[in-house]
C-alpha atoms as a PDB file:
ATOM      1  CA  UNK A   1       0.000   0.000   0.000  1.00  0.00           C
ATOM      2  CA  UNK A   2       1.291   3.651  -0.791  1.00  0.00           C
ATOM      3  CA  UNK A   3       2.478   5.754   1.914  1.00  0.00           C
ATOM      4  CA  UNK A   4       0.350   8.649   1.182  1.00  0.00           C
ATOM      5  CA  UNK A   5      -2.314   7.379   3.462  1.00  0.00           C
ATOM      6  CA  UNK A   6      -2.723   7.244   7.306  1.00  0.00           C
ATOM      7  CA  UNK A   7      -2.917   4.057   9.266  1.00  0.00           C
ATOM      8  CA  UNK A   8      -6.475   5.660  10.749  1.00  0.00           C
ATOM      9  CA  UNK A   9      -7.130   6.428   6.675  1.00  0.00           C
ATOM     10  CA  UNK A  10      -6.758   2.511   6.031  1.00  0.00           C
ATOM     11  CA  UNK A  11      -9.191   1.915   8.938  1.00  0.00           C
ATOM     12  CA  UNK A  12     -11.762   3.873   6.952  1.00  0.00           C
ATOM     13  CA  UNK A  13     -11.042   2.082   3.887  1.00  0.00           C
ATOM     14  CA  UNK A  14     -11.486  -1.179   5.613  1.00  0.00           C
ATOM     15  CA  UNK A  15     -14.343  -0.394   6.955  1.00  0.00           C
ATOM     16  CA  UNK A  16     -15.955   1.135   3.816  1.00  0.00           C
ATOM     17  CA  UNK A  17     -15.035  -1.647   1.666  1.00  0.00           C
ATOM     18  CA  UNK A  18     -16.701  -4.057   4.253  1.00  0.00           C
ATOM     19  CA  UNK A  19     -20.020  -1.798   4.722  1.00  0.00           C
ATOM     20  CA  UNK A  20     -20.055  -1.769   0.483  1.00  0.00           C
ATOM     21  CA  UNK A  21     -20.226  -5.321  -0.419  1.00  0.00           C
ATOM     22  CA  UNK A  22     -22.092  -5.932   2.411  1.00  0.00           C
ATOM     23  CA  UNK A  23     -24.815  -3.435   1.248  1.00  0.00           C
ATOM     24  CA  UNK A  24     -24.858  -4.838  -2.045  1.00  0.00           C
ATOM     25  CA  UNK A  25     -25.152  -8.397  -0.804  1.00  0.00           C
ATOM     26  CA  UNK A  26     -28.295  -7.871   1.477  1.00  0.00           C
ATOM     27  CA  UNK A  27     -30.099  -5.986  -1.845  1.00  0.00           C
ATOM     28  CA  UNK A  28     -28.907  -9.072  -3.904  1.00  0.00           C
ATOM     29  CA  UNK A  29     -30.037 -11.435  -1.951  1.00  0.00           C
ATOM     30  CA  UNK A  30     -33.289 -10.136  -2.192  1.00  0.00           C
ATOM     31  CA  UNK A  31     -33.341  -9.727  -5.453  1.00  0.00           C
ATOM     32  CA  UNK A  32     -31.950 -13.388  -5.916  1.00  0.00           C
ATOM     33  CA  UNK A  33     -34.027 -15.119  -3.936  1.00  0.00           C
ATOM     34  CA  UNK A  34     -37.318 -13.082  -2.484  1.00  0.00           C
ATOM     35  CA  UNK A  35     -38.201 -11.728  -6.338  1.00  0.00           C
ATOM     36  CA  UNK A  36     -36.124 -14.258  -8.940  1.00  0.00           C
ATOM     37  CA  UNK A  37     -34.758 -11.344 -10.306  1.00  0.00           C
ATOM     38  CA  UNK A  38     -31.693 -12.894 -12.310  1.00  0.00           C
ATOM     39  CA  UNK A  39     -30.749  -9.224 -14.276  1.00  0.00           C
ATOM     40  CA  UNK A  40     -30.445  -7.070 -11.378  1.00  0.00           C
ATOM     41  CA  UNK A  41     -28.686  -9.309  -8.921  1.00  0.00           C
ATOM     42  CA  UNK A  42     -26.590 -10.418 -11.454  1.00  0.00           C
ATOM     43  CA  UNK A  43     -25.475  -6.811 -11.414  1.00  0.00           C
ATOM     44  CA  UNK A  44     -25.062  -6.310  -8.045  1.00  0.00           C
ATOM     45  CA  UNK A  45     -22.968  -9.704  -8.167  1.00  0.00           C
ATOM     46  CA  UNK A  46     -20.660  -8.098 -10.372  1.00  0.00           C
ATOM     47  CA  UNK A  47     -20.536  -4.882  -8.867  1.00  0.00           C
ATOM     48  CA  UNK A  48     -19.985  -7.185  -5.662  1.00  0.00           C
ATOM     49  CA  UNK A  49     -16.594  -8.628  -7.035  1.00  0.00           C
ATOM     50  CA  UNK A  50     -15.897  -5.059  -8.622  1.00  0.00           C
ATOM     51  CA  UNK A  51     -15.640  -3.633  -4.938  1.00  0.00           C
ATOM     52  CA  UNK A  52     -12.558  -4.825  -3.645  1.00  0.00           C
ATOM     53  CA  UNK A  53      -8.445  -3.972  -3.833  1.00  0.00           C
ATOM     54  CA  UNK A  54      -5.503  -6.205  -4.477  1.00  0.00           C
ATOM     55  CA  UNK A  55      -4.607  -5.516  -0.838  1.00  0.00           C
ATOM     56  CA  UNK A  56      -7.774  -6.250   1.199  1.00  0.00           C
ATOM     57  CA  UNK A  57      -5.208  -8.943   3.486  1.00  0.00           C
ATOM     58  CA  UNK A  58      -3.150  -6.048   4.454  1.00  0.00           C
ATOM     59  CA  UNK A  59      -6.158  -3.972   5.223  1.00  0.00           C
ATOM     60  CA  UNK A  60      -7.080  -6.554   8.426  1.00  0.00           C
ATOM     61  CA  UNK A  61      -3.816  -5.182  10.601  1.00  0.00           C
ATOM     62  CA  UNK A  62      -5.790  -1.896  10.546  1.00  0.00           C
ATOM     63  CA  UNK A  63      -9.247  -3.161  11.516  1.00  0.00           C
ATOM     64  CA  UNK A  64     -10.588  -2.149  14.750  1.00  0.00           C
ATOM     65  CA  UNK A  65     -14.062  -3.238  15.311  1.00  0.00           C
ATOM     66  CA  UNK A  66     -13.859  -3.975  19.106  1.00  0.00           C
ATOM     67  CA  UNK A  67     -12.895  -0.570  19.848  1.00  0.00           C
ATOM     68  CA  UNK A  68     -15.508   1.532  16.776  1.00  0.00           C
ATOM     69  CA  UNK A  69     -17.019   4.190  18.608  1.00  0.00           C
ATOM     70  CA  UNK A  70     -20.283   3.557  16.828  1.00  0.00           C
ATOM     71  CA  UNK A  71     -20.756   0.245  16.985  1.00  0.00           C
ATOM     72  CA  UNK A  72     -24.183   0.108  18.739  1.00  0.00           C
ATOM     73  CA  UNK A  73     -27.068  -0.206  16.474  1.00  0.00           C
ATOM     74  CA  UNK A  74     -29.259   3.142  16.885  1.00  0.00           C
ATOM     75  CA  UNK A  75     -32.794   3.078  17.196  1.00  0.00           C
ATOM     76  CA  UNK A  76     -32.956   4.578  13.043  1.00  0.00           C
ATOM     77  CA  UNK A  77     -30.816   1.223  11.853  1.00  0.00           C
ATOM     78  CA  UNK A  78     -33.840  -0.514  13.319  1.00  0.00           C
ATOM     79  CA  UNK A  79     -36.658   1.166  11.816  1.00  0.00           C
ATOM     80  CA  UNK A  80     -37.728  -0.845   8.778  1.00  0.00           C
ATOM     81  CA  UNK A  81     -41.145  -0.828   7.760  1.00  0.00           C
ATOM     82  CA  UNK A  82     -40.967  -2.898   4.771  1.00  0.00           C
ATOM     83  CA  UNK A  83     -38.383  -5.027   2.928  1.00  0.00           C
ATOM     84  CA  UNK A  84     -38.241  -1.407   0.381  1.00  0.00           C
ATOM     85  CA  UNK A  85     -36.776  -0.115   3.358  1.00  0.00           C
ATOM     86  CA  UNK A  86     -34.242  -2.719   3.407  1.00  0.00           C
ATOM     87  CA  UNK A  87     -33.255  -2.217  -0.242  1.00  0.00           C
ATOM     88  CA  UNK A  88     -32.925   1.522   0.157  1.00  0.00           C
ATOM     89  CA  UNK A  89     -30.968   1.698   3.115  1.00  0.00           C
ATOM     90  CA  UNK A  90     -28.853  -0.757   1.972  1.00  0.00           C
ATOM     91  CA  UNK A  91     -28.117   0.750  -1.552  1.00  0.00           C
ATOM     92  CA  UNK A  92     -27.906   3.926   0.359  1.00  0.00           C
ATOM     93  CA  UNK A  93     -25.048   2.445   2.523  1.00  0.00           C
ATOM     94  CA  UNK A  94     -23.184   1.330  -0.484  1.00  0.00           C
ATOM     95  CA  UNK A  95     -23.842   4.389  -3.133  1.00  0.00           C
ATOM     96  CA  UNK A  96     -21.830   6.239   0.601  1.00  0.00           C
ATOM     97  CA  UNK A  97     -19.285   3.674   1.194  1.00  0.00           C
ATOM     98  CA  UNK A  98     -17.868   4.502  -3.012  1.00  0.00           C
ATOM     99  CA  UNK A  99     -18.000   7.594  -2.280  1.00  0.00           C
ATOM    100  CA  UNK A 100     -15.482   7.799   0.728  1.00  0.00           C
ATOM    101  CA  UNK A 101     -13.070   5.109  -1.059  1.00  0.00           C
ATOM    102  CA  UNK A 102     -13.512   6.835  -3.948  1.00  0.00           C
ATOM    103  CA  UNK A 103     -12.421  10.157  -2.241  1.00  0.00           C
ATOM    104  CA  UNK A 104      -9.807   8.526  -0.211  1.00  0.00           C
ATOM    105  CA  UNK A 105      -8.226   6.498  -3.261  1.00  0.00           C
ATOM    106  CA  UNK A 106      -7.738  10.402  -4.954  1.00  0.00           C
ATOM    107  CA  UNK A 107      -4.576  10.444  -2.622  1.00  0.00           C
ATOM    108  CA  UNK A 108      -3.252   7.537  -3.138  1.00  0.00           C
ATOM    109  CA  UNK A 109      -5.121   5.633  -6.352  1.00  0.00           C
ATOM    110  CA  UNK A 110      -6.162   6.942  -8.718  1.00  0.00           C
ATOM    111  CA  UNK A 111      -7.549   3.683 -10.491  1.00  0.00           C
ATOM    112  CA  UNK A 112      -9.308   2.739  -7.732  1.00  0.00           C
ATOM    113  CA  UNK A 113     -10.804   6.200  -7.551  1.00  0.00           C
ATOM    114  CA  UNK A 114     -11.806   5.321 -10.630  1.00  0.00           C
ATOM    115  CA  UNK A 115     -13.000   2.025  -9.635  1.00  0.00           C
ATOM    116  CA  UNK A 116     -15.298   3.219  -7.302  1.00  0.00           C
ATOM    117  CA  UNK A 117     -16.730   5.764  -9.014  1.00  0.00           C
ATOM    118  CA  UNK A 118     -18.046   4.020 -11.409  1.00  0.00           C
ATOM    119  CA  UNK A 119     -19.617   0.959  -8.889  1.00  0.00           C
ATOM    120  CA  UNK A 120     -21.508   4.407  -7.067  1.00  0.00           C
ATOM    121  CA  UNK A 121     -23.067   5.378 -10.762  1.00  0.00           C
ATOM    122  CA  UNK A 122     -23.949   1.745 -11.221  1.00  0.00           C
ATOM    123  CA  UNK A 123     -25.349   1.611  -8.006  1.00  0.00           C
ATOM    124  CA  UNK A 124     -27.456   4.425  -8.870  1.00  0.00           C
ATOM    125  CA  UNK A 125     -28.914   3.536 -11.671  1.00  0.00           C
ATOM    126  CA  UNK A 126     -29.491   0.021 -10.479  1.00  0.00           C
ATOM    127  CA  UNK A 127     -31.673   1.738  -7.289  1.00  0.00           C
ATOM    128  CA  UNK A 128     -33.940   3.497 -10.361  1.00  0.00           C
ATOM    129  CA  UNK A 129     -34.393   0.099 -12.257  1.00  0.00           C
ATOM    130  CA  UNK A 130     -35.513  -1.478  -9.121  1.00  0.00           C
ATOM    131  CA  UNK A 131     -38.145   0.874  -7.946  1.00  0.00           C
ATOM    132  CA  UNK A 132     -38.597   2.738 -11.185  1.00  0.00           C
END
């Protein structure tokens, strides 16, 4: 990994990656198997193996989970009406996560920045197929 980041940075990445595929995963899932919607989860699969970096191993030395100052669920991550909720918040979680790795990868990666850009815009128009 470059130098150009902090060890607190690759925390964020870490977490961000972790928080993207597993946004995408819950909305595939649903997709998959609650509607039999082969086109759009097979997009999210993709996307899904898109959203990740040659150095993910390295990442782990960096993780911090015990100690994450927001690790107790607020009363907002547990207010789901429906399973539309679900799919929103969970796209919504993604669409954020490629943002911040695609702002932090501007120091450091460009491709990556790249990368990640381009999963967010996906991820966009993927959340207007689905409900549009």
């Amino acid at each position: 990994m470059t130098s150009q980041l902090s060890p607190e940075l690759y925390r964020v990445i870490d977490a961000n990656l972790n928080r993207l595929k597993e946004g995408i995963r819950v909305v595939e899932d649903i997709l998959r198997y609650k509607d039999n919607n082969k086109a759009i989860a097979s997009k999210l699969k993709l996307l899904r193996h898109k959203s990740q970096i040659k150095e993910t191993i390295e990442l782990l030395k960096y993780r911090d989970s015990i100690n994450d100052v927001l690790r107790k669920t607020t009363k907002s991550e547990l207010d789901r009406v429906d399973i539309n909720d679900i799919i929103i918040a969970n796209l919504k979680r993604a669409q954020e996560s490629s943002r911040v790795l695609e702002e932090l990868y501007k120091l450091s990666n460009a491709e990556y920045s790249e990368n990640f850009k381009q999963i967010r815009y996906e991820l966009y128009t993927i959340e207007k197929d689905i409900f549009w």
